[in-house]
PDB file of N, CA and C in Angstrom:
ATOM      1  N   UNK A   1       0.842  -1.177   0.000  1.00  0.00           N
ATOM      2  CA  UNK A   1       0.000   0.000   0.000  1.00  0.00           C
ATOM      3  C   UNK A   1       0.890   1.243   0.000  1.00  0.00           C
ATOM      4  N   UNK A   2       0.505   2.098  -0.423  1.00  0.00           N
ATOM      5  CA  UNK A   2       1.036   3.458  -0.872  1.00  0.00           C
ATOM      6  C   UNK A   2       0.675   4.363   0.196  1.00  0.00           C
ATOM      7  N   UNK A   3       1.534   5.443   0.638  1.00  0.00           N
ATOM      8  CA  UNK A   3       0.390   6.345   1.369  1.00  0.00           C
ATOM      9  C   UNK A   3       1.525   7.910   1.425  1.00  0.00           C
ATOM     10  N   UNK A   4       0.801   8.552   1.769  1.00  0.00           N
ATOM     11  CA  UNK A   4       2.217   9.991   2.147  1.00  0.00           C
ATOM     12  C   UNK A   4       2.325   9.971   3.832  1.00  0.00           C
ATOM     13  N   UNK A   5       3.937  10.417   3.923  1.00  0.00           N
ATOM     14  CA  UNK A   5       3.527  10.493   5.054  1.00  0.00           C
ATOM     15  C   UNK A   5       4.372  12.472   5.501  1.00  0.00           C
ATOM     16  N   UNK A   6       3.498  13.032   6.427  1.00  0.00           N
ATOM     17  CA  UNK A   6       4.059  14.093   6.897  1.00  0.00           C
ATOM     18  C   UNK A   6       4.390  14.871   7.945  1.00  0.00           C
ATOM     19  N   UNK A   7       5.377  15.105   7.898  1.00  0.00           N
ATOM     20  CA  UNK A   7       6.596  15.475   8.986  1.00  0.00           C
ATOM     21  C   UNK A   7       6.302  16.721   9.529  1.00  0.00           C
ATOM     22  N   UNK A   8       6.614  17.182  10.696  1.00  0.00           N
ATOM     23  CA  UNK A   8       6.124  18.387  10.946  1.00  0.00           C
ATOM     24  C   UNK A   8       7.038  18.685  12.449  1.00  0.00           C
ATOM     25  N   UNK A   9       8.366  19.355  12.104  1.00  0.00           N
ATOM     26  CA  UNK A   9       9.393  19.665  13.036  1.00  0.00           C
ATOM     27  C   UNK A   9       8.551  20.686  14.064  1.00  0.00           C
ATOM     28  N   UNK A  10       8.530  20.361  15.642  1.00  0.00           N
ATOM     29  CA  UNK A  10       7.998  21.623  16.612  1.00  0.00           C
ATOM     30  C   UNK A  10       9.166  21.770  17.736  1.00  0.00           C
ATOM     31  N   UNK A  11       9.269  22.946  17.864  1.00  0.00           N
ATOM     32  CA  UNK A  11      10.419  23.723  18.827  1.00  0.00           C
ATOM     33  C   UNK A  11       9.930  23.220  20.018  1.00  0.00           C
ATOM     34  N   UNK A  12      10.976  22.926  20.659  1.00  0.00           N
ATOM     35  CA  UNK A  12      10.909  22.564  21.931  1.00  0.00           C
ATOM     36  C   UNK A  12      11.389  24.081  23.226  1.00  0.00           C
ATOM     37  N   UNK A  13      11.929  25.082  22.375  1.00  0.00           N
ATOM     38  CA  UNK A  13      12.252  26.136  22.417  1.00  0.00           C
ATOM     39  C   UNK A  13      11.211  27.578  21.885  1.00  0.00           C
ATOM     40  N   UNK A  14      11.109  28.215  22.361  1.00  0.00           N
ATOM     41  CA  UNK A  14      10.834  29.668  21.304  1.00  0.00           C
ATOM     42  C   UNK A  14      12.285  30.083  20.800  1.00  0.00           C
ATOM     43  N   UNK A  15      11.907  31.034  20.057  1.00  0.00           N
ATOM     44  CA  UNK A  15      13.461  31.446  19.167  1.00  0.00           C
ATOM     45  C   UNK A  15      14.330  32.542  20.368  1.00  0.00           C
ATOM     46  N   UNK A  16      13.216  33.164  21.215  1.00  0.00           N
ATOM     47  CA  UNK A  16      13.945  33.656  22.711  1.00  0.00           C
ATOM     48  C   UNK A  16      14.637  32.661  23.330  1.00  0.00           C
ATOM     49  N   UNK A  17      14.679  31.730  23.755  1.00  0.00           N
ATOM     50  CA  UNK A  17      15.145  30.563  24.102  1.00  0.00           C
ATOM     51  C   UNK A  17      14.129  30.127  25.438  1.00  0.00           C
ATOM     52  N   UNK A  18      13.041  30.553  25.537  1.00  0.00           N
ATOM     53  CA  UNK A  18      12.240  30.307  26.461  1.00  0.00           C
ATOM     54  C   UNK A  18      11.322  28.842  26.054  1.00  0.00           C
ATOM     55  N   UNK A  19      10.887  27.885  27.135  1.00  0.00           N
ATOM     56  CA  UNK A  19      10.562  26.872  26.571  1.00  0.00           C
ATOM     57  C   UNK A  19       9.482  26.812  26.026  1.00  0.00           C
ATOM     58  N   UNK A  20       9.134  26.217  25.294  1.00  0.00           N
ATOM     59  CA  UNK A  20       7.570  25.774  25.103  1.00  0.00           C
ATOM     60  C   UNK A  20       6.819  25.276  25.892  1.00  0.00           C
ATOM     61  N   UNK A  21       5.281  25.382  26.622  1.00  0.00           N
ATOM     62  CA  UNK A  21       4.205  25.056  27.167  1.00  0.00           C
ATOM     63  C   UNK A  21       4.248  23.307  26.449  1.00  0.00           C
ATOM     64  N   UNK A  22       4.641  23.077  28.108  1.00  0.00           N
ATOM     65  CA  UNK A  22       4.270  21.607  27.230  1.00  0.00           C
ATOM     66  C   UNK A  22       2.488  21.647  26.724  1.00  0.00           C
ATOM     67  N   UNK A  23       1.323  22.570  27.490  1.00  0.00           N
ATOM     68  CA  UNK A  23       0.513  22.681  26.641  1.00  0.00           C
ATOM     69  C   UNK A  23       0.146  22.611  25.548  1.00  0.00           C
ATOM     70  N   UNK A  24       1.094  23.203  24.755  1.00  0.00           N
ATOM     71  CA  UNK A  24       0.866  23.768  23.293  1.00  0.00           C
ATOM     72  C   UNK A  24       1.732  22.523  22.219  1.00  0.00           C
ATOM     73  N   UNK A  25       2.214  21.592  23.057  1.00  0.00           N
ATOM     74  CA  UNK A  25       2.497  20.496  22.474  1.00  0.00           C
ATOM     75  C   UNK A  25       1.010  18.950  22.533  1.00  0.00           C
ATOM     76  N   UNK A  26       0.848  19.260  23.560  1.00  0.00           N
ATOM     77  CA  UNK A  26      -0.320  18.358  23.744  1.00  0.00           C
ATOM     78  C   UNK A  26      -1.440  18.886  23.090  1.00  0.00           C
ATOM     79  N   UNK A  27      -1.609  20.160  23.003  1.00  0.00           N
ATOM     80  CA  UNK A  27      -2.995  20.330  22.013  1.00  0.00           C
ATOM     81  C   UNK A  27      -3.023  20.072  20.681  1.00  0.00           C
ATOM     82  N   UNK A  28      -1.604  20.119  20.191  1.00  0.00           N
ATOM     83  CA  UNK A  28      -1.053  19.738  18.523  1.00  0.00           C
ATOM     84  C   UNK A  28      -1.503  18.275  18.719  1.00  0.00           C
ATOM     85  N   UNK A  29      -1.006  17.504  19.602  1.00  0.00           N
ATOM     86  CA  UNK A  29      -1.232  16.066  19.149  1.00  0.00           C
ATOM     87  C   UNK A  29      -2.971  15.558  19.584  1.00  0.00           C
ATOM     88  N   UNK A  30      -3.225  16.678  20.112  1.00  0.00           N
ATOM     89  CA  UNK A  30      -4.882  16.088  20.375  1.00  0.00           C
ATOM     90  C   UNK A  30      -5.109  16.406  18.954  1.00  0.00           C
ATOM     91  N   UNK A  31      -5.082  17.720  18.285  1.00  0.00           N
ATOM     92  CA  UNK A  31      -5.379  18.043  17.070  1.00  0.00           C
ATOM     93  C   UNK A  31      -5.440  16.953  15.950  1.00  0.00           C
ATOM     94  N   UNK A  32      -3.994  16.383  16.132  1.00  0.00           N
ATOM     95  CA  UNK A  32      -4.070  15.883  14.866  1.00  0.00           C
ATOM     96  C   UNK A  32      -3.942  14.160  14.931  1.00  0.00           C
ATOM     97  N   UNK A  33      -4.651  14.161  16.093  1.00  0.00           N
ATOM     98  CA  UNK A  33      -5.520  13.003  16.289  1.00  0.00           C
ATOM     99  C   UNK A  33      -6.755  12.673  15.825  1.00  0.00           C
ATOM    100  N   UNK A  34      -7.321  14.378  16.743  1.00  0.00           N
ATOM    101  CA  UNK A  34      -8.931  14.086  15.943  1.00  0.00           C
ATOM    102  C   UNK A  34      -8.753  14.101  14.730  1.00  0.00           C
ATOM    103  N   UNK A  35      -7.982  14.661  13.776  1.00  0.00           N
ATOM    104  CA  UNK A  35      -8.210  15.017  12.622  1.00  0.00           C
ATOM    105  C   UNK A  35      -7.635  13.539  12.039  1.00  0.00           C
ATOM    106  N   UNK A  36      -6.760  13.284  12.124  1.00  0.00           N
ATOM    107  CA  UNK A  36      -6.006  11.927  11.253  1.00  0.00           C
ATOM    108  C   UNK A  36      -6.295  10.269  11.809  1.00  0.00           C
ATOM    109  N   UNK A  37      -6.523  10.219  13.197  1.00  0.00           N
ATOM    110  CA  UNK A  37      -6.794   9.617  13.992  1.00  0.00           C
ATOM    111  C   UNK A  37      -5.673   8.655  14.604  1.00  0.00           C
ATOM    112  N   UNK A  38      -4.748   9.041  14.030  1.00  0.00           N
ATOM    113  CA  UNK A  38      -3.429   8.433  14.447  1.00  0.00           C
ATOM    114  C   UNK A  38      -2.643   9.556  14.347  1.00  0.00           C
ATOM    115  N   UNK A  39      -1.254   9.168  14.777  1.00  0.00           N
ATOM    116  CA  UNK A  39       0.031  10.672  15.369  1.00  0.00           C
ATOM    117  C   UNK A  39       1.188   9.624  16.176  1.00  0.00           C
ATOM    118  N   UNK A  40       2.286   9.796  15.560  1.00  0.00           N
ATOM    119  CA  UNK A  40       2.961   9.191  15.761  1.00  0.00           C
ATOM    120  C   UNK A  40       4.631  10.686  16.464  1.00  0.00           C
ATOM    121  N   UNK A  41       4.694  10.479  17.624  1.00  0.00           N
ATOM    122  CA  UNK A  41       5.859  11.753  17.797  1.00  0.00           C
ATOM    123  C   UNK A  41       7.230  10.744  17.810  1.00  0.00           C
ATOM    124  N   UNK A  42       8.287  11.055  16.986  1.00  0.00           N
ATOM    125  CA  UNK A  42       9.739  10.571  17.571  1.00  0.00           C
ATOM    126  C   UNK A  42      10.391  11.525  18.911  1.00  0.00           C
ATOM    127  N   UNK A  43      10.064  10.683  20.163  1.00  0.00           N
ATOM    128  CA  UNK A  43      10.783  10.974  21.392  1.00  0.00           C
ATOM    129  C   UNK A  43      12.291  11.615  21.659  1.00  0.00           C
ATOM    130  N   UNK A  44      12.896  11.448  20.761  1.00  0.00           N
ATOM    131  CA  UNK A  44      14.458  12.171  20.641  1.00  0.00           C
ATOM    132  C   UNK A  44      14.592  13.520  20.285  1.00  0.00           C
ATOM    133  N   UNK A  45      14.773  14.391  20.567  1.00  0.00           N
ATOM    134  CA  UNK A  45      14.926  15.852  19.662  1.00  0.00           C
ATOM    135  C   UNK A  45      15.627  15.972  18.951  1.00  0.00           C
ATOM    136  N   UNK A  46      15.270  16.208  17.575  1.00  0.00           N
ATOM    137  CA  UNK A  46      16.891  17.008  16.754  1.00  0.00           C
ATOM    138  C   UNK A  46      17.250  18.303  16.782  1.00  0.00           C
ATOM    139  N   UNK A  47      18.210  18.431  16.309  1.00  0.00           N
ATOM    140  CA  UNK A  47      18.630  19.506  16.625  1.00  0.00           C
ATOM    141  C   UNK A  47      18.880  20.501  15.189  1.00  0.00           C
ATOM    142  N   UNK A  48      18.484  21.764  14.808  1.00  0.00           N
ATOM    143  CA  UNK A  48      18.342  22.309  14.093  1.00  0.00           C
ATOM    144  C   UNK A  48      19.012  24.035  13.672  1.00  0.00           C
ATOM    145  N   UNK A  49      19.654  24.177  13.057  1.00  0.00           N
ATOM    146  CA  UNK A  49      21.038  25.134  13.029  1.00  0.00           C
ATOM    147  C   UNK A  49      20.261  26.032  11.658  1.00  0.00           C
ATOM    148  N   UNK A  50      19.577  27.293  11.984  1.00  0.00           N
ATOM    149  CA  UNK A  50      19.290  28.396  10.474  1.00  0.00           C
ATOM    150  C   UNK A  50      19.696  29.585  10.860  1.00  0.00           C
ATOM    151  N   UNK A  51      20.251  30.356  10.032  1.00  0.00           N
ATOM    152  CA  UNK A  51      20.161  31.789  10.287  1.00  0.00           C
ATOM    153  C   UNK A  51      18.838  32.541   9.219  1.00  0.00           C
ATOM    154  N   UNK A  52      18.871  33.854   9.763  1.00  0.00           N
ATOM    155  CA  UNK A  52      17.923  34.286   8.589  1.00  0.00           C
ATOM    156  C   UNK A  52      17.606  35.913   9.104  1.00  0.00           C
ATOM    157  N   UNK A  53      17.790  36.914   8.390  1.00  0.00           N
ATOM    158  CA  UNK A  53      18.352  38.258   8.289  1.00  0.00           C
ATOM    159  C   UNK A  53      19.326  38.220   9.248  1.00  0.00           C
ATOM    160  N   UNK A  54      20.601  37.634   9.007  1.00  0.00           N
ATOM    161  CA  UNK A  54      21.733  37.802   9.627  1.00  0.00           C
ATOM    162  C   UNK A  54      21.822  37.202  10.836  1.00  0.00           C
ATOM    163  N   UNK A  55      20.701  36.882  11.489  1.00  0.00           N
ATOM    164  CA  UNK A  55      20.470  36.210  12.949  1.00  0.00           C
ATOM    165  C   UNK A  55      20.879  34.346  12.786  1.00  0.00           C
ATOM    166  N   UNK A  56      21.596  33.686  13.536  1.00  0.00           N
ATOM    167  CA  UNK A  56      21.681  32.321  13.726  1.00  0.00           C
ATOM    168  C   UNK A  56      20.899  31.720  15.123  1.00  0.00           C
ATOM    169  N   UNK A  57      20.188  31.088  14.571  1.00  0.00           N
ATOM    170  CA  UNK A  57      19.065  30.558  15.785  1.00  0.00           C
ATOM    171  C   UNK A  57      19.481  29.166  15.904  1.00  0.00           C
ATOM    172  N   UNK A  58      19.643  28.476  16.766  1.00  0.00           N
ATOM    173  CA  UNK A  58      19.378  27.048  17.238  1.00  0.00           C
ATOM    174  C   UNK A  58      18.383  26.412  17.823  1.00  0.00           C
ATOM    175  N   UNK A  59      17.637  25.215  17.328  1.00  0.00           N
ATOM    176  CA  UNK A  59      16.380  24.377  17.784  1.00  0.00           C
ATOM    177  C   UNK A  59      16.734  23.000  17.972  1.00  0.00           C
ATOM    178  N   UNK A  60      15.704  22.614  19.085  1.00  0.00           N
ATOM    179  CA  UNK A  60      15.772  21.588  19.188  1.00  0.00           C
ATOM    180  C   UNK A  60      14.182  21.078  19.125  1.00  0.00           C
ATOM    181  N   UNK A  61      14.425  20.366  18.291  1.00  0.00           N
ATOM    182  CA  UNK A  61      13.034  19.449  17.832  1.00  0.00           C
ATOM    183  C   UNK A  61      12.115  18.444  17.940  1.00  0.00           C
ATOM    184  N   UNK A  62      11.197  18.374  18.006  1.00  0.00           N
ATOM    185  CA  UNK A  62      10.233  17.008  18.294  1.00  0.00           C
ATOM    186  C   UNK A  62       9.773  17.154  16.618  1.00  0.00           C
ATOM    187  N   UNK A  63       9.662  15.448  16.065  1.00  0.00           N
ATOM    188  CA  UNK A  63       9.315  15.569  14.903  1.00  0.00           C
ATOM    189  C   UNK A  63       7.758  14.866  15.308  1.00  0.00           C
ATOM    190  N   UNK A  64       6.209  15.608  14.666  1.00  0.00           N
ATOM    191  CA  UNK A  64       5.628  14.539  14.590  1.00  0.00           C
ATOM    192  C   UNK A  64       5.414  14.067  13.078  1.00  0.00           C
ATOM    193  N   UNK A  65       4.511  13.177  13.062  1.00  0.00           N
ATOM    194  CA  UNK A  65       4.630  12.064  12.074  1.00  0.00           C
ATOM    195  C   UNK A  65       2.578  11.481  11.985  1.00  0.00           C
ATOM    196  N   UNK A  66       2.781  11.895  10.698  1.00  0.00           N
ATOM    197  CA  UNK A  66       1.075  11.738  10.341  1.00  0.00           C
ATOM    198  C   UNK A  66       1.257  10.657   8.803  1.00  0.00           C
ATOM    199  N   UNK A  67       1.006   9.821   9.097  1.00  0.00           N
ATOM    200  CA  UNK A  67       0.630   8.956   7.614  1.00  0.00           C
ATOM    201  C   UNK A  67      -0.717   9.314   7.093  1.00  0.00           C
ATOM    202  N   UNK A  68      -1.114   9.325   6.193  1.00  0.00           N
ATOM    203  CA  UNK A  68      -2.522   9.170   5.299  1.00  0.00           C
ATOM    204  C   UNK A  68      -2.251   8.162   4.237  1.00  0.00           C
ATOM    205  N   UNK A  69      -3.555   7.696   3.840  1.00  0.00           N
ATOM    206  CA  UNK A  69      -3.623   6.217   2.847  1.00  0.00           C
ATOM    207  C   UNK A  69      -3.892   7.460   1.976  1.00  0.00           C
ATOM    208  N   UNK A  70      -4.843   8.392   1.583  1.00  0.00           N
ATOM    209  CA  UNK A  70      -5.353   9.195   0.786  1.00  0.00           C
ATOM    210  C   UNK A  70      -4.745  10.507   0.812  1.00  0.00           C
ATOM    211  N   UNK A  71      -3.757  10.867   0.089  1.00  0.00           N
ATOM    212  CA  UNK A  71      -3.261  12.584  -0.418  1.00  0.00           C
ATOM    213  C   UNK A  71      -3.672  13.037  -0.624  1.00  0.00           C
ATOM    214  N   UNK A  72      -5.195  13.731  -0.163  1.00  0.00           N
ATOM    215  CA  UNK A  72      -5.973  14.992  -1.236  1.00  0.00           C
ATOM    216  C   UNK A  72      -5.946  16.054  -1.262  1.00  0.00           C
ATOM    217  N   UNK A  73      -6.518  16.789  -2.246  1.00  0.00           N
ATOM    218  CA  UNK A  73      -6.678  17.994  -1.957  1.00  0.00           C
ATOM    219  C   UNK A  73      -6.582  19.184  -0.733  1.00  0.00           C
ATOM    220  N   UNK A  74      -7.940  18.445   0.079  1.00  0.00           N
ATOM    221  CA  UNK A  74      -8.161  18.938   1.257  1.00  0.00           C
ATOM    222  C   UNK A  74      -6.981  18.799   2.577  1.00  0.00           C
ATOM    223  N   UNK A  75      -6.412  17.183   2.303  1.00  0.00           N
ATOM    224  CA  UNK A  75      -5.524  17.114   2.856  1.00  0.00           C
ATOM    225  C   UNK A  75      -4.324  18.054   2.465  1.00  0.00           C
ATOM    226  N   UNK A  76      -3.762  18.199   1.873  1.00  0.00           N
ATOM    227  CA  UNK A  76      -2.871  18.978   1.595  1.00  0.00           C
ATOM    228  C   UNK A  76      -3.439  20.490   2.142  1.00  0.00           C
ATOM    229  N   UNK A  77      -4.411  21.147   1.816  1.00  0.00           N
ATOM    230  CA  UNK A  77      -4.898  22.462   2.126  1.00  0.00           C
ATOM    231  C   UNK A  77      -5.120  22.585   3.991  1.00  0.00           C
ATOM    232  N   UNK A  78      -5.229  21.491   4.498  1.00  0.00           N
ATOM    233  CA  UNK A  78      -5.188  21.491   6.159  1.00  0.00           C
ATOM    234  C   UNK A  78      -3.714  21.480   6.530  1.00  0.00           C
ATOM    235  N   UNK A  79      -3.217  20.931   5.717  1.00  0.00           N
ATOM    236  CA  UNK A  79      -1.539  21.400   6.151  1.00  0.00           C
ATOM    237  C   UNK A  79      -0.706  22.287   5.851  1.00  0.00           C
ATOM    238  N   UNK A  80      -1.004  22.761   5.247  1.00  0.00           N
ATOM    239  CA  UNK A  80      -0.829  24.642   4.689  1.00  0.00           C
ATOM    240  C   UNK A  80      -1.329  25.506   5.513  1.00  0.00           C
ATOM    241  N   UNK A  81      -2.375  25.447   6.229  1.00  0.00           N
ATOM    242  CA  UNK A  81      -3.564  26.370   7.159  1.00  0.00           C
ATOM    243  C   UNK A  81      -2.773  25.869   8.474  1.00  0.00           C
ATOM    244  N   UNK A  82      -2.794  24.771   8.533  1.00  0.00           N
ATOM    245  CA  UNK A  82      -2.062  24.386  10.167  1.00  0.00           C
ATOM    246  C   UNK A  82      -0.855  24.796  10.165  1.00  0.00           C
ATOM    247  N   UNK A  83       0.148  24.878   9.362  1.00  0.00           N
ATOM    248  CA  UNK A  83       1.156  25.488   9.262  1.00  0.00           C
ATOM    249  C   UNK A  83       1.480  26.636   9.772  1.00  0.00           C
ATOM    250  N   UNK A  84       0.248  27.730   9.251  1.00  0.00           N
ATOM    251  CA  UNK A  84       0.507  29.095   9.858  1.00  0.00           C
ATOM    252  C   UNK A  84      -0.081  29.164  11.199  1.00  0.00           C
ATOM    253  N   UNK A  85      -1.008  28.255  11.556  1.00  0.00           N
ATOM    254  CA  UNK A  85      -1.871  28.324  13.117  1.00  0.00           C
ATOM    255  C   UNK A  85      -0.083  27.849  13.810  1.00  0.00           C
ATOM    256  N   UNK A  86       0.684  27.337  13.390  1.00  0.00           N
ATOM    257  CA  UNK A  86       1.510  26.311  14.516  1.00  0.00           C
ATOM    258  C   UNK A  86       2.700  27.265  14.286  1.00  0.00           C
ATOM    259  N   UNK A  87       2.949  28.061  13.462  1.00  0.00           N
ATOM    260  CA  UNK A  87       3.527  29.265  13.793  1.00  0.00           C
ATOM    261  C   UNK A  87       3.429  30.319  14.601  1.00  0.00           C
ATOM    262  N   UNK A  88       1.975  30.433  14.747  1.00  0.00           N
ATOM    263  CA  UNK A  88       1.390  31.384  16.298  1.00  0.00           C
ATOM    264  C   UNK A  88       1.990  30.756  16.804  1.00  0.00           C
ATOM    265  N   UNK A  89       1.038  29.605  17.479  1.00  0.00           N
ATOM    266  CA  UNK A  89       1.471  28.861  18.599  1.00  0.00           C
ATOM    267  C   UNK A  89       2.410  28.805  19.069  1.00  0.00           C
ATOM    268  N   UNK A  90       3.662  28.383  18.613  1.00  0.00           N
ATOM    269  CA  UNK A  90       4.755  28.291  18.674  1.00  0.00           C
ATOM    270  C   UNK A  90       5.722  29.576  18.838  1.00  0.00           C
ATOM    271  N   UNK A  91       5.219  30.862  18.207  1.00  0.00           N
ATOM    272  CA  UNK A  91       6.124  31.943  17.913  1.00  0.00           C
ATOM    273  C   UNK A  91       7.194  31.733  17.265  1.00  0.00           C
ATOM    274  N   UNK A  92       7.142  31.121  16.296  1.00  0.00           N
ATOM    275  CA  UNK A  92       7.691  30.820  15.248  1.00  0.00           C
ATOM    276  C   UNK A  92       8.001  31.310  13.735  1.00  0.00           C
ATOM    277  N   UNK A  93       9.080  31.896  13.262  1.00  0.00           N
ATOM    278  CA  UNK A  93       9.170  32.600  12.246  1.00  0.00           C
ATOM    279  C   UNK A  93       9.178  31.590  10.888  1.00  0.00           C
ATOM    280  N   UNK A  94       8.796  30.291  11.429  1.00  0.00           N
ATOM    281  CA  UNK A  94       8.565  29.369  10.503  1.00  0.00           C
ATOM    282  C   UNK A  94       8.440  27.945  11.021  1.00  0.00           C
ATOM    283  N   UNK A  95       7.825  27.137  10.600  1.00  0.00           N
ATOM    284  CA  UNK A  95       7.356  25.853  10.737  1.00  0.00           C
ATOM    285  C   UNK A  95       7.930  24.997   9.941  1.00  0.00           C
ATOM    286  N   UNK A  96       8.917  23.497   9.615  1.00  0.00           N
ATOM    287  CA  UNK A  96       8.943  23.157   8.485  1.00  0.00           C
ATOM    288  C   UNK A  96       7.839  21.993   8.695  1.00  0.00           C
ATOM    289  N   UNK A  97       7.133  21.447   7.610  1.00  0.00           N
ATOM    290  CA  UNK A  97       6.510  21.026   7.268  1.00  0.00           C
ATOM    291  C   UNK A  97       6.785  20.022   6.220  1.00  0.00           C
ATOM    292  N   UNK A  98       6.822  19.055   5.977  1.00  0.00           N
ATOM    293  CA  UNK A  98       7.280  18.351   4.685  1.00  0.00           C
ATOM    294  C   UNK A  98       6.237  17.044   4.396  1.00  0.00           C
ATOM    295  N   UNK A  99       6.378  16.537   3.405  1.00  0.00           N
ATOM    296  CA  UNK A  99       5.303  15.578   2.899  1.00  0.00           C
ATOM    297  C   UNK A  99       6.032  14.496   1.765  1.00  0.00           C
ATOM    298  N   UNK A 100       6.134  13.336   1.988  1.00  0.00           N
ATOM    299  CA  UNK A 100       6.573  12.591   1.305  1.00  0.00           C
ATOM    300  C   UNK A 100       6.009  10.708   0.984  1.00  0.00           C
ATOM    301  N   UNK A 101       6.238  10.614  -0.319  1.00  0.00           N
ATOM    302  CA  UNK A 101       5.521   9.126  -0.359  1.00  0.00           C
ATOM    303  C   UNK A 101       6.270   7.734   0.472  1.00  0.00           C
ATOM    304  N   UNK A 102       5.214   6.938   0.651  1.00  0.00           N
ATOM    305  CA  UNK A 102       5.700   5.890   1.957  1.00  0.00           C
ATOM    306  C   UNK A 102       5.602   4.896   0.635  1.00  0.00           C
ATOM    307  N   UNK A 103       6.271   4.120   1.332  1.00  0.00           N
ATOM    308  CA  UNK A 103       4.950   2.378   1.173  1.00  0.00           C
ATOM    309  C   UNK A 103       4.988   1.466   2.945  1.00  0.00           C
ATOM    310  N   UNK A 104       3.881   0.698   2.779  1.00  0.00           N
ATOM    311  CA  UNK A 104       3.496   0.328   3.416  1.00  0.00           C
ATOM    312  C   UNK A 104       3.676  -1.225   3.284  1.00  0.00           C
ATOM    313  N   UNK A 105       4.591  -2.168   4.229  1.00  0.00           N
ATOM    314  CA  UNK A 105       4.524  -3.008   3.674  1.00  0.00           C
ATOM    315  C   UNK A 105       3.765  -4.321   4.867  1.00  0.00           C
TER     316      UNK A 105
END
């Protein structure tokens, strides 16, 4: 079986270096529970090195992890929209987000 699956790096940090509400981590994964009905987080943080207008920021990361059997439209358009909601949230001058094909075996 075929399916996409998508990645979605969250700061364990703000870019102040103040931590994140573990709140605002648990409401992401209630989120995209109800919505997907599965949510898979990798427990390890990575660690993440950008600059951007001259500034060098360091993160450390929780990746979660959403499979879908079905890529659609809509799907794709809820992860574009959640994108910028999880940039509030987060205080985040960016979210990465990525989407890629699985198989399932």
């Amino acid at each position: 079986m075929f399916a996409t699956r998508y990645e979605i790096l969250l700061p364990l940090r703000h870019n102040d270096g103040r931590e994140v509400e573990a709140e605002k981590l648990l409401q992401t994964k209630n989120e995209l529970v109800q919505k997907f009905g599965a949510l898979t987080v990798d427990p390890h943080p990575v660690e993440g090195r950008w600059t951007q207008s001259g500034v060098t920021y360091e993160d450390m990361l929780l990746k979660f992890i959403v499979d879908v059997e079905r890529d659609t439209d809509e799907t794709q358009r809820f992860f574009r929209e959640y994108k910028e909601r999880l940039k509030q949230r987060f205080e985040q001058l960016d979210v990465w987000v990525v989407a890629f094909p699985i198989r399932i075996v």
